[in-house]
PDB file of N, CA and C in Angstrom:
ATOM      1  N   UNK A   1      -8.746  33.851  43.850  1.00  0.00           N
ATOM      2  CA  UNK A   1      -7.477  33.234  43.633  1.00  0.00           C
ATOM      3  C   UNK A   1      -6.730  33.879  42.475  1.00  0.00           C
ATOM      4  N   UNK A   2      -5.352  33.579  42.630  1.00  0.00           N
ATOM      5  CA  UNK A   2      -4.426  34.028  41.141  1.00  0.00           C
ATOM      6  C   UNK A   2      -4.181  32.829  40.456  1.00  0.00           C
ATOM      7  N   UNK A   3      -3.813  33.565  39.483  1.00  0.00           N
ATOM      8  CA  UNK A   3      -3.226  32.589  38.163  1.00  0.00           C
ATOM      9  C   UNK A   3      -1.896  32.734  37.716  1.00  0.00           C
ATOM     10  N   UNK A   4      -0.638  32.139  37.991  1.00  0.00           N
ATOM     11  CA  UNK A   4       0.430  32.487  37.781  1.00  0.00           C
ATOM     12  C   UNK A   4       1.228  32.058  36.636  1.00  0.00           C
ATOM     13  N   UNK A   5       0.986  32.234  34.957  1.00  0.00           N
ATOM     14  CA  UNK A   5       2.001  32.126  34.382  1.00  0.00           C
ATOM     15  C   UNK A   5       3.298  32.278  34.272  1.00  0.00           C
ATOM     16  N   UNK A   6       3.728  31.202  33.774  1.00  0.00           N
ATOM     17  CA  UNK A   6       5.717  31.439  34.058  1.00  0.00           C
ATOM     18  C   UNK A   6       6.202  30.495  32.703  1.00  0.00           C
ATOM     19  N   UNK A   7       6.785  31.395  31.935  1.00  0.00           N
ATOM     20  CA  UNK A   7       7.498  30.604  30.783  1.00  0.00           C
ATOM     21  C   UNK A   7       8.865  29.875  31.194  1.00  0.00           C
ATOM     22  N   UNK A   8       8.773  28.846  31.700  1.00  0.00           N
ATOM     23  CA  UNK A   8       9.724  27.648  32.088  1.00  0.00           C
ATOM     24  C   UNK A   8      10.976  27.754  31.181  1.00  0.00           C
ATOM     25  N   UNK A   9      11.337  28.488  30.134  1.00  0.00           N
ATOM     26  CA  UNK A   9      12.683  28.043  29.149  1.00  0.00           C
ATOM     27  C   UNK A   9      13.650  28.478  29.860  1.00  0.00           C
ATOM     28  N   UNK A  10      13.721  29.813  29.774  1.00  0.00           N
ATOM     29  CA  UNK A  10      15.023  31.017  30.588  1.00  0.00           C
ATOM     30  C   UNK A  10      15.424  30.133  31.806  1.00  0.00           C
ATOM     31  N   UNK A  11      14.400  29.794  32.437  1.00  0.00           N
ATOM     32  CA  UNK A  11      14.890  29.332  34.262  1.00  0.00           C
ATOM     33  C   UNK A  11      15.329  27.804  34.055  1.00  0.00           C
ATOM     34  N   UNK A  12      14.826  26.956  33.160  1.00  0.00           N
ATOM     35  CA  UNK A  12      15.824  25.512  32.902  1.00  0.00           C
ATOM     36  C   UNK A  12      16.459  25.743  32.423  1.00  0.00           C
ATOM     37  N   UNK A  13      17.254  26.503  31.188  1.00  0.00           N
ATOM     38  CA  UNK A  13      18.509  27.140  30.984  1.00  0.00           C
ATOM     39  C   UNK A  13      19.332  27.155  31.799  1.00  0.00           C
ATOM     40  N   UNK A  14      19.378  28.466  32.836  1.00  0.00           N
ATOM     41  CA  UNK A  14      19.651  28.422  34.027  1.00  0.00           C
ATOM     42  C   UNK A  14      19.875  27.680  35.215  1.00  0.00           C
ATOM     43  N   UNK A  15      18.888  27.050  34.899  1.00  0.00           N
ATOM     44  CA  UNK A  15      18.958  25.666  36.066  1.00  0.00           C
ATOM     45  C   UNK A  15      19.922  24.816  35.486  1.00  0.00           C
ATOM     46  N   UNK A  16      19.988  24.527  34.214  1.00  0.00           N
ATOM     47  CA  UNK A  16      20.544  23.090  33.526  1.00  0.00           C
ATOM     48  C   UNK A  16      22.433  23.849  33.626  1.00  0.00           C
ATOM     49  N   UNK A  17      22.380  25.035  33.496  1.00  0.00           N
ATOM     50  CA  UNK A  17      23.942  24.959  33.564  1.00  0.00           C
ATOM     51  C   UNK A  17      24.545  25.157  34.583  1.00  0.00           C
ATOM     52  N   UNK A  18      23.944  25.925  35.479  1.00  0.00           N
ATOM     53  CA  UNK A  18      23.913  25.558  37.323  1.00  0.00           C
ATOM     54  C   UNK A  18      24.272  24.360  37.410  1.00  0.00           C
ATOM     55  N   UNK A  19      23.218  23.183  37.413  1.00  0.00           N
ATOM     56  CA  UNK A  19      23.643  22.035  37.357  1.00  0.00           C
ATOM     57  C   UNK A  19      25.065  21.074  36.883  1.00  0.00           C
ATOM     58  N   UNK A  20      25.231  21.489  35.518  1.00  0.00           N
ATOM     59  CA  UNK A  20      26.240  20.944  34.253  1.00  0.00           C
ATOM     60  C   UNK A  20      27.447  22.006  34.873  1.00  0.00           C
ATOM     61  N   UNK A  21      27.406  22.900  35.302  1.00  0.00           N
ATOM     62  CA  UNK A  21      28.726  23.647  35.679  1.00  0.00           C
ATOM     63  C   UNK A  21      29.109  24.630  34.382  1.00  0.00           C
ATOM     64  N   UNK A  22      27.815  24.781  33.323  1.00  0.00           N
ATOM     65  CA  UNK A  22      28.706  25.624  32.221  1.00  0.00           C
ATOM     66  C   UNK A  22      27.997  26.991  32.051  1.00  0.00           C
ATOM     67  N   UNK A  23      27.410  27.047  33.643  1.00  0.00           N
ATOM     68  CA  UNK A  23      26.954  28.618  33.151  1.00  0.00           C
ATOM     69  C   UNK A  23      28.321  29.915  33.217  1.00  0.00           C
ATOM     70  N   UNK A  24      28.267  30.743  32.780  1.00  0.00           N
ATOM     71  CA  UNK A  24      29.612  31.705  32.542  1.00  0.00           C
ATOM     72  C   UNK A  24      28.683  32.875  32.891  1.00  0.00           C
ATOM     73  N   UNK A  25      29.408  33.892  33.536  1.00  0.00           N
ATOM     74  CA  UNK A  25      29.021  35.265  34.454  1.00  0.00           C
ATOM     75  C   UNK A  25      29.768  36.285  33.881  1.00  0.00           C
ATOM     76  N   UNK A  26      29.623  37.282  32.895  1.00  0.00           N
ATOM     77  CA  UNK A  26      30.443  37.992  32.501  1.00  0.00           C
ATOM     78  C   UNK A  26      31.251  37.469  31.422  1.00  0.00           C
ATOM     79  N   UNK A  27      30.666  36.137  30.432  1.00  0.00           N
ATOM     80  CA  UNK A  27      31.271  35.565  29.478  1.00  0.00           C
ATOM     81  C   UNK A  27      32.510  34.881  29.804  1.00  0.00           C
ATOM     82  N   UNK A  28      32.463  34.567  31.421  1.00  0.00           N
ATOM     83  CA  UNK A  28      33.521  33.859  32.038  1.00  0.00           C
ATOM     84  C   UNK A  28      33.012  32.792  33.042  1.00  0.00           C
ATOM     85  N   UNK A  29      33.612  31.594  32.736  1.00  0.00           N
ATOM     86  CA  UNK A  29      33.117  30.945  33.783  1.00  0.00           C
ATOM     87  C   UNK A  29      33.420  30.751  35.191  1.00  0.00           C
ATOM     88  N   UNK A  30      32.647  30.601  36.696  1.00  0.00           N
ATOM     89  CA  UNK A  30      33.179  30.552  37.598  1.00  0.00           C
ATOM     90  C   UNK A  30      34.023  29.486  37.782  1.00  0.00           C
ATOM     91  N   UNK A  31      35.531  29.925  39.148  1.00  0.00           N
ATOM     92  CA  UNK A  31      36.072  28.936  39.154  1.00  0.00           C
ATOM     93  C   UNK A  31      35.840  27.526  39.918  1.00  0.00           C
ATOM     94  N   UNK A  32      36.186  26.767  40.160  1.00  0.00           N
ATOM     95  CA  UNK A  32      36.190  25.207  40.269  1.00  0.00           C
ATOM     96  C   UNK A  32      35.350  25.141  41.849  1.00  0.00           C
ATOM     97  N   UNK A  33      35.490  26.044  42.653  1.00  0.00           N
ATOM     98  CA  UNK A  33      35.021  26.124  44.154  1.00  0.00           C
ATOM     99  C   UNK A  33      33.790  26.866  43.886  1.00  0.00           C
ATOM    100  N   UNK A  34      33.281  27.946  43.359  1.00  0.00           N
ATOM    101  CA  UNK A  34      32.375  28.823  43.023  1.00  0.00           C
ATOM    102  C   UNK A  34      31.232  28.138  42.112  1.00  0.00           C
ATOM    103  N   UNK A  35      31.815  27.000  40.963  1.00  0.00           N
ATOM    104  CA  UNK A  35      30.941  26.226  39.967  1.00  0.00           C
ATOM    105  C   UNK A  35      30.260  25.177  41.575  1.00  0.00           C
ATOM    106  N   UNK A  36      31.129  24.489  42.045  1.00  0.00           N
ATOM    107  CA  UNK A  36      30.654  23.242  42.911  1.00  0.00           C
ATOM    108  C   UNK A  36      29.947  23.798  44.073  1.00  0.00           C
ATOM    109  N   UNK A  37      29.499  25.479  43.960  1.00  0.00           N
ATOM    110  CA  UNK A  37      28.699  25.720  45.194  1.00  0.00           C
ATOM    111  C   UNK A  37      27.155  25.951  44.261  1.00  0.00           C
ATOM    112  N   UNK A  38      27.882  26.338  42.742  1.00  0.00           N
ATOM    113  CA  UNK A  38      26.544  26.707  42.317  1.00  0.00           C
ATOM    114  C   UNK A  38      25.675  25.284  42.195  1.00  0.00           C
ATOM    115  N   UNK A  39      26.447  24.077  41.589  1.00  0.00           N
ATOM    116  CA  UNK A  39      26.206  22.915  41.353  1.00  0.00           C
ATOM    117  C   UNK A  39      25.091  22.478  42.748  1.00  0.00           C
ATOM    118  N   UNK A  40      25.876  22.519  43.660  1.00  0.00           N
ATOM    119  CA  UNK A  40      25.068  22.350  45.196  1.00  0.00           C
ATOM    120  C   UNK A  40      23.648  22.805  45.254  1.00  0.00           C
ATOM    121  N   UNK A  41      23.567  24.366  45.105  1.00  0.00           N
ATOM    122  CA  UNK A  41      22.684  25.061  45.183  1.00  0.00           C
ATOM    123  C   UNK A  41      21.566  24.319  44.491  1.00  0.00           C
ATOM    124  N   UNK A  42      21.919  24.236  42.906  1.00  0.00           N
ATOM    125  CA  UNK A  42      20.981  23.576  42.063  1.00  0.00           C
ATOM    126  C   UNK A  42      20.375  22.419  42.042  1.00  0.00           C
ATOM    127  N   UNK A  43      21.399  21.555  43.146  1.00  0.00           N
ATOM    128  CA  UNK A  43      20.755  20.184  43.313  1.00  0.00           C
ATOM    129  C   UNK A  43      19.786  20.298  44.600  1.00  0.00           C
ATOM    130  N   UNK A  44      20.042  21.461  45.353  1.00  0.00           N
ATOM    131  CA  UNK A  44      19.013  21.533  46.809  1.00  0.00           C
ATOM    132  C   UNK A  44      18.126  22.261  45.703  1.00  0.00           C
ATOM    133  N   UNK A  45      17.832  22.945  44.385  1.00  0.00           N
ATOM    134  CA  UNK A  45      16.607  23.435  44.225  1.00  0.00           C
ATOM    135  C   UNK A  45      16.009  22.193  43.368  1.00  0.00           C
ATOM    136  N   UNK A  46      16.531  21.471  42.908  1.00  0.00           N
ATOM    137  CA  UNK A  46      16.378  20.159  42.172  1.00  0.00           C
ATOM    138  C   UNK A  46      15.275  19.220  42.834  1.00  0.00           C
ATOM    139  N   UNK A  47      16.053  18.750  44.425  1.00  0.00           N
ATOM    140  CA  UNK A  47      15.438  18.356  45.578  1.00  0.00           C
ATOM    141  C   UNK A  47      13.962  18.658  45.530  1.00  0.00           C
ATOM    142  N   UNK A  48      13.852  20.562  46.005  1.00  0.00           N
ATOM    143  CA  UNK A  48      12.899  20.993  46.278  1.00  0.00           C
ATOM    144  C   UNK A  48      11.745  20.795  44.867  1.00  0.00           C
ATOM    145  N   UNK A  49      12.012  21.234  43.654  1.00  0.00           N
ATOM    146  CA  UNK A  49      11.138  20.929  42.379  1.00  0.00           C
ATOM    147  C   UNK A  49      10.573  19.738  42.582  1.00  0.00           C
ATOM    148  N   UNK A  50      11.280  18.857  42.556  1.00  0.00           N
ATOM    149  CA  UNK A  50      10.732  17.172  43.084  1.00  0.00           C
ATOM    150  C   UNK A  50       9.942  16.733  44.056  1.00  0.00           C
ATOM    151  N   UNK A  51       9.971  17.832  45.074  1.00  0.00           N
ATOM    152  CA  UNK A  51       8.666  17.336  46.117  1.00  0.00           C
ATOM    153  C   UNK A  51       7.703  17.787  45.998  1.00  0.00           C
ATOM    154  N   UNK A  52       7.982  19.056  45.897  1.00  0.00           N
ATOM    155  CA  UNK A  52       6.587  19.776  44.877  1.00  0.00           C
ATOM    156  C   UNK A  52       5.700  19.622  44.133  1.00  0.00           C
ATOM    157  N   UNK A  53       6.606  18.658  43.134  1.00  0.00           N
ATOM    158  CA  UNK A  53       6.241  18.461  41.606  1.00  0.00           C
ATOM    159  C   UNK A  53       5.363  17.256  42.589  1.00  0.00           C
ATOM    160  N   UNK A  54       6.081  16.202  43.388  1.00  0.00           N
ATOM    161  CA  UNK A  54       5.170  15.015  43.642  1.00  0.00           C
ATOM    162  C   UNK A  54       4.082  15.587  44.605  1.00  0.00           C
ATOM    163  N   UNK A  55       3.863  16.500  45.615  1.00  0.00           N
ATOM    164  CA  UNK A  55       3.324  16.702  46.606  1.00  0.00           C
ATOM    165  C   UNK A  55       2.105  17.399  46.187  1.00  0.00           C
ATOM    166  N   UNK A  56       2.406  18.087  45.083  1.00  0.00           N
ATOM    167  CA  UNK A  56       1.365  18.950  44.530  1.00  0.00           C
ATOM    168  C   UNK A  56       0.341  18.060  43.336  1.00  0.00           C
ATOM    169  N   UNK A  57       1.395  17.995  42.486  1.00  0.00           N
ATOM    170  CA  UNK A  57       0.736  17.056  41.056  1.00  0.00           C
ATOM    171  C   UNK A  57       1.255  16.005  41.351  1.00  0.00           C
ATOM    172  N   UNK A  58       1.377  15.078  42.015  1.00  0.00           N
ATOM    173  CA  UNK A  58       1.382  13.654  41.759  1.00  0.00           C
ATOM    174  C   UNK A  58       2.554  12.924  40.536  1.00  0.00           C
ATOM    175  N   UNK A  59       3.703  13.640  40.856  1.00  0.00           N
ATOM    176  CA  UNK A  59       4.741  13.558  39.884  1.00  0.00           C
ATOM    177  C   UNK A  59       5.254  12.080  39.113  1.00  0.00           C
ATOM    178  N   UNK A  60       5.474  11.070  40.279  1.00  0.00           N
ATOM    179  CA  UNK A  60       5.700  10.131  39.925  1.00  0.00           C
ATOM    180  C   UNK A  60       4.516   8.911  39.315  1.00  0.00           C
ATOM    181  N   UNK A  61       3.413   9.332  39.771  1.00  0.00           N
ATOM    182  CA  UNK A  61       2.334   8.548  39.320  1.00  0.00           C
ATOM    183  C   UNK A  61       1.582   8.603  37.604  1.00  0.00           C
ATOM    184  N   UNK A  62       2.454   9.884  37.170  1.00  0.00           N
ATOM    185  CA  UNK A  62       1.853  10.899  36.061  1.00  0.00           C
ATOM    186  C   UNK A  62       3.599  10.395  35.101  1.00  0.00           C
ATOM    187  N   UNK A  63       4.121  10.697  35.537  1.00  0.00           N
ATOM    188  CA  UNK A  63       5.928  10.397  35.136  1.00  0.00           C
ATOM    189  C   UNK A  63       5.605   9.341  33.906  1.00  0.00           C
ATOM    190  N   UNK A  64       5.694   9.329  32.958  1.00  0.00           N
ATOM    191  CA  UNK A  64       5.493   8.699  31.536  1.00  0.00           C
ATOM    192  C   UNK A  64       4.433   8.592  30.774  1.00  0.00           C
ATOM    193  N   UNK A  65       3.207   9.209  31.855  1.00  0.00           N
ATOM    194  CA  UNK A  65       2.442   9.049  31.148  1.00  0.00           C
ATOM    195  C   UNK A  65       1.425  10.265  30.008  1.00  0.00           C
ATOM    196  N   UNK A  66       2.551  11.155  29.376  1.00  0.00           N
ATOM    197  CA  UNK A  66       2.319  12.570  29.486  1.00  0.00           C
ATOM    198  C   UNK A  66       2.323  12.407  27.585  1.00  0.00           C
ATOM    199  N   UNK A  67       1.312  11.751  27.225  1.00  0.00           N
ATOM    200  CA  UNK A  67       1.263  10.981  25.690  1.00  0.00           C
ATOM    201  C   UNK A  67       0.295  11.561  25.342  1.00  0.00           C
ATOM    202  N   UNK A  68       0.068  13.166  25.683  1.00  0.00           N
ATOM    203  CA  UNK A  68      -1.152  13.807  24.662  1.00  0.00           C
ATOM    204  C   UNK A  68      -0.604  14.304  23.182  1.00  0.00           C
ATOM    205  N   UNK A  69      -1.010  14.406  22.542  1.00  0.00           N
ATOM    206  CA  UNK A  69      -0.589  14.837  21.259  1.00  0.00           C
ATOM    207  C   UNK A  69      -1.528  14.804  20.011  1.00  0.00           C
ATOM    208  N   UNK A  70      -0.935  15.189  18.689  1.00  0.00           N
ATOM    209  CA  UNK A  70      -2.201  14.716  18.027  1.00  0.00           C
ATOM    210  C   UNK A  70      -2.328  13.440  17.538  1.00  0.00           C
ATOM    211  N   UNK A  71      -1.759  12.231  17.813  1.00  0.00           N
ATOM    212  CA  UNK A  71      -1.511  11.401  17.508  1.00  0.00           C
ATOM    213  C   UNK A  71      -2.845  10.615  18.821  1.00  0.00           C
ATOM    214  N   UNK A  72      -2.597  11.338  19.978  1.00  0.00           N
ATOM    215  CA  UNK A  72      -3.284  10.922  20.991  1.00  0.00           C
ATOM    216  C   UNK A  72      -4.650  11.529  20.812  1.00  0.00           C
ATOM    217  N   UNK A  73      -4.680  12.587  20.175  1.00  0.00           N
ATOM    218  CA  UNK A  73      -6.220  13.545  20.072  1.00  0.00           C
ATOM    219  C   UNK A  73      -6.740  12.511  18.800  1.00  0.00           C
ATOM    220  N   UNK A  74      -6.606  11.634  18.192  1.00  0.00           N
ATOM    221  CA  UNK A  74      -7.485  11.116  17.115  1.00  0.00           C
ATOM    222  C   UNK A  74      -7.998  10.079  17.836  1.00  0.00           C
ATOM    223  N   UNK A  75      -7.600   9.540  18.750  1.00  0.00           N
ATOM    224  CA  UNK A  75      -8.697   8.566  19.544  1.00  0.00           C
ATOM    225  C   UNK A  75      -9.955   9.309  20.152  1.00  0.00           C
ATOM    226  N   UNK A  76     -10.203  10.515  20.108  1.00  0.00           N
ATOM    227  CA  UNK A  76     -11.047  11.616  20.675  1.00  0.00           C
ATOM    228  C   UNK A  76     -11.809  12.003  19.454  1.00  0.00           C
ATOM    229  N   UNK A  77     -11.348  12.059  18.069  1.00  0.00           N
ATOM    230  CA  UNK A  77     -12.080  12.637  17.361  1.00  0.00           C
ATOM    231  C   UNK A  77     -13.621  12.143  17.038  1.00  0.00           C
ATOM    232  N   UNK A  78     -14.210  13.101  16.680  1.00  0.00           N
ATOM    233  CA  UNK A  78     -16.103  12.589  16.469  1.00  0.00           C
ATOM    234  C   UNK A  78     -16.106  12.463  15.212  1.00  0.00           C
ATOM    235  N   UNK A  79     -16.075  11.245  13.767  1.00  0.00           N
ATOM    236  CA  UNK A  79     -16.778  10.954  12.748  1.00  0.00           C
ATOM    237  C   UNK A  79     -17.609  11.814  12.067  1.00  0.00           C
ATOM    238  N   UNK A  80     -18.403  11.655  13.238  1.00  0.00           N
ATOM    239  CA  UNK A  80     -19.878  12.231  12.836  1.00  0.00           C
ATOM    240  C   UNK A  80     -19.882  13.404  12.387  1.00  0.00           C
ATOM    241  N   UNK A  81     -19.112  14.135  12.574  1.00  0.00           N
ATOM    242  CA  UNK A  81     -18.832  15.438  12.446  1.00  0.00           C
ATOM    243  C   UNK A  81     -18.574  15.834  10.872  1.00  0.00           C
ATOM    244  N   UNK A  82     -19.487  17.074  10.106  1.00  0.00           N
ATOM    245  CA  UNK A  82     -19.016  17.122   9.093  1.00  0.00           C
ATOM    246  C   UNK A  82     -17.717  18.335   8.907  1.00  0.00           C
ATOM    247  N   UNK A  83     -17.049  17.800   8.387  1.00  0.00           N
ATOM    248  CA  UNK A  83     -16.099  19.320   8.646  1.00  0.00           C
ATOM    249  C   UNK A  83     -15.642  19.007   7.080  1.00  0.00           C
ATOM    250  N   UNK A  84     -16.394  18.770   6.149  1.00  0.00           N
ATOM    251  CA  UNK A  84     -16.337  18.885   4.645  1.00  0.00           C
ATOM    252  C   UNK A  84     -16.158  20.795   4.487  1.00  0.00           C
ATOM    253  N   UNK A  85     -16.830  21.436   4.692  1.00  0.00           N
ATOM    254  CA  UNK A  85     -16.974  22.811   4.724  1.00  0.00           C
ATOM    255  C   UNK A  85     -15.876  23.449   5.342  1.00  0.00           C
ATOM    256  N   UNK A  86     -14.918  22.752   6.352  1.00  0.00           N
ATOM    257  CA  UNK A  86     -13.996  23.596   6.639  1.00  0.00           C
ATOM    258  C   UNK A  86     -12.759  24.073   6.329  1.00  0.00           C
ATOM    259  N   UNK A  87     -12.425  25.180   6.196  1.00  0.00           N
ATOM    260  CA  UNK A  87     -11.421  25.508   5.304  1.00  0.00           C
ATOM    261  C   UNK A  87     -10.145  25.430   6.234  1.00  0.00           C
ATOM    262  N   UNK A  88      -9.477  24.020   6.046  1.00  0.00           N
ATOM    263  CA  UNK A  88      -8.234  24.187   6.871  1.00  0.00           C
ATOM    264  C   UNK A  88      -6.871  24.419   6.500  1.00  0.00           C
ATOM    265  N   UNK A  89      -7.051  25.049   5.458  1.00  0.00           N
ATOM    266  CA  UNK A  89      -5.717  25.832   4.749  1.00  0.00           C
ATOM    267  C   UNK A  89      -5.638  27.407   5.030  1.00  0.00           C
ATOM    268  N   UNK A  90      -6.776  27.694   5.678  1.00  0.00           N
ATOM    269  CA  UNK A  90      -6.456  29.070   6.720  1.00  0.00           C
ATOM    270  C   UNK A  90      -6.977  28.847   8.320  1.00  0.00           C
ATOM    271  N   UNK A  91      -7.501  27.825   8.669  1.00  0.00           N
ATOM    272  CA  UNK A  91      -7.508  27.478  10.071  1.00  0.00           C
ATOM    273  C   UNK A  91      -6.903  28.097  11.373  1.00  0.00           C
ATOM    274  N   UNK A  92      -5.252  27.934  10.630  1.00  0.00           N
ATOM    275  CA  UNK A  92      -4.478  28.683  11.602  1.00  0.00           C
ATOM    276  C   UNK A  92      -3.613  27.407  12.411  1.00  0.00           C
ATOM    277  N   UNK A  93      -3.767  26.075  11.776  1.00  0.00           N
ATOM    278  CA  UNK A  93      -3.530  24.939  12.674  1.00  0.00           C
ATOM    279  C   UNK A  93      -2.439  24.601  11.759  1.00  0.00           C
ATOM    280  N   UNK A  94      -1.497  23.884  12.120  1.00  0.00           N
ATOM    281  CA  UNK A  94      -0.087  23.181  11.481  1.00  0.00           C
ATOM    282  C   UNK A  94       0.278  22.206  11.574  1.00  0.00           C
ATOM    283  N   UNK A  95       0.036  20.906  10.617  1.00  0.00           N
ATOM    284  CA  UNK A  95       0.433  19.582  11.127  1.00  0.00           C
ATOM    285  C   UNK A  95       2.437  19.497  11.075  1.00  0.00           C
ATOM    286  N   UNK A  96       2.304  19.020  12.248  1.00  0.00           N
ATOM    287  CA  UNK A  96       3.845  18.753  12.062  1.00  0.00           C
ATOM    288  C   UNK A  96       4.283  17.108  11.158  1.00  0.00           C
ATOM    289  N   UNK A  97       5.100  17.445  10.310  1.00  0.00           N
ATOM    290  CA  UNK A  97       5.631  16.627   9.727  1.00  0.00           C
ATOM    291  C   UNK A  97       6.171  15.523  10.349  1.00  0.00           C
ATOM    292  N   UNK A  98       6.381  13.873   9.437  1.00  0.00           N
ATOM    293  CA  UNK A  98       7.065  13.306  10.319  1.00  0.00           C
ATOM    294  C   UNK A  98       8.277  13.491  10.598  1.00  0.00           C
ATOM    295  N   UNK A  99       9.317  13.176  11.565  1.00  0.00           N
ATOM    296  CA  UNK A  99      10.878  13.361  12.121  1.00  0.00           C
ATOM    297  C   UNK A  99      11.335  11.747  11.243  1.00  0.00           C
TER     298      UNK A  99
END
């Protein structure tokens, strides 16, 4: 079997202004008939992501419940564990601050 990585940013970009009507082609945007075909397009690939997403992974059953984090990884952590010895000021790990 393969393994297909795909960095998702560039193509929801893309997708999201397809959608929103503010993608621009040549630092110009298409006009009003040309935006509402791209708009179209994006909602039949919209469609298609969505059945996928449910048909494959179970989209809607999973849909909120996507609460891993490290907030979620300390219900996992082991006590027992001594990690007195570990030096986590070069680890390589970064707590994010609160927002």
């Amino acid at each position: 079997g393969r393994v297909l990585v795909w960095d998702l940013d560039e193509t929801l970009i893309v997708f999201n202004t397809l959608l929103t009507g503010s993608l621009q082609l040549h630092g110009e945007r298409p006009d009003k008939e040309k935006a509402a075909a791209l708009s179209g397009f994006a909602t039949k690939i919209e469609d298609h992501i969505y059945d996928l997403a449910e048909r494959e992974f179970h989209f809607t059953t999973l849909e909120g419940r996507n609460h891993w984090c490290f907030d979620a990884a300390v219900e996992h952590d082991d006590p027992s564990v001594d990690t007195s010895k570990h030096d986590f000021a070069s680890d390589g790990l970064t707590r994010r601050e609160e927002e």
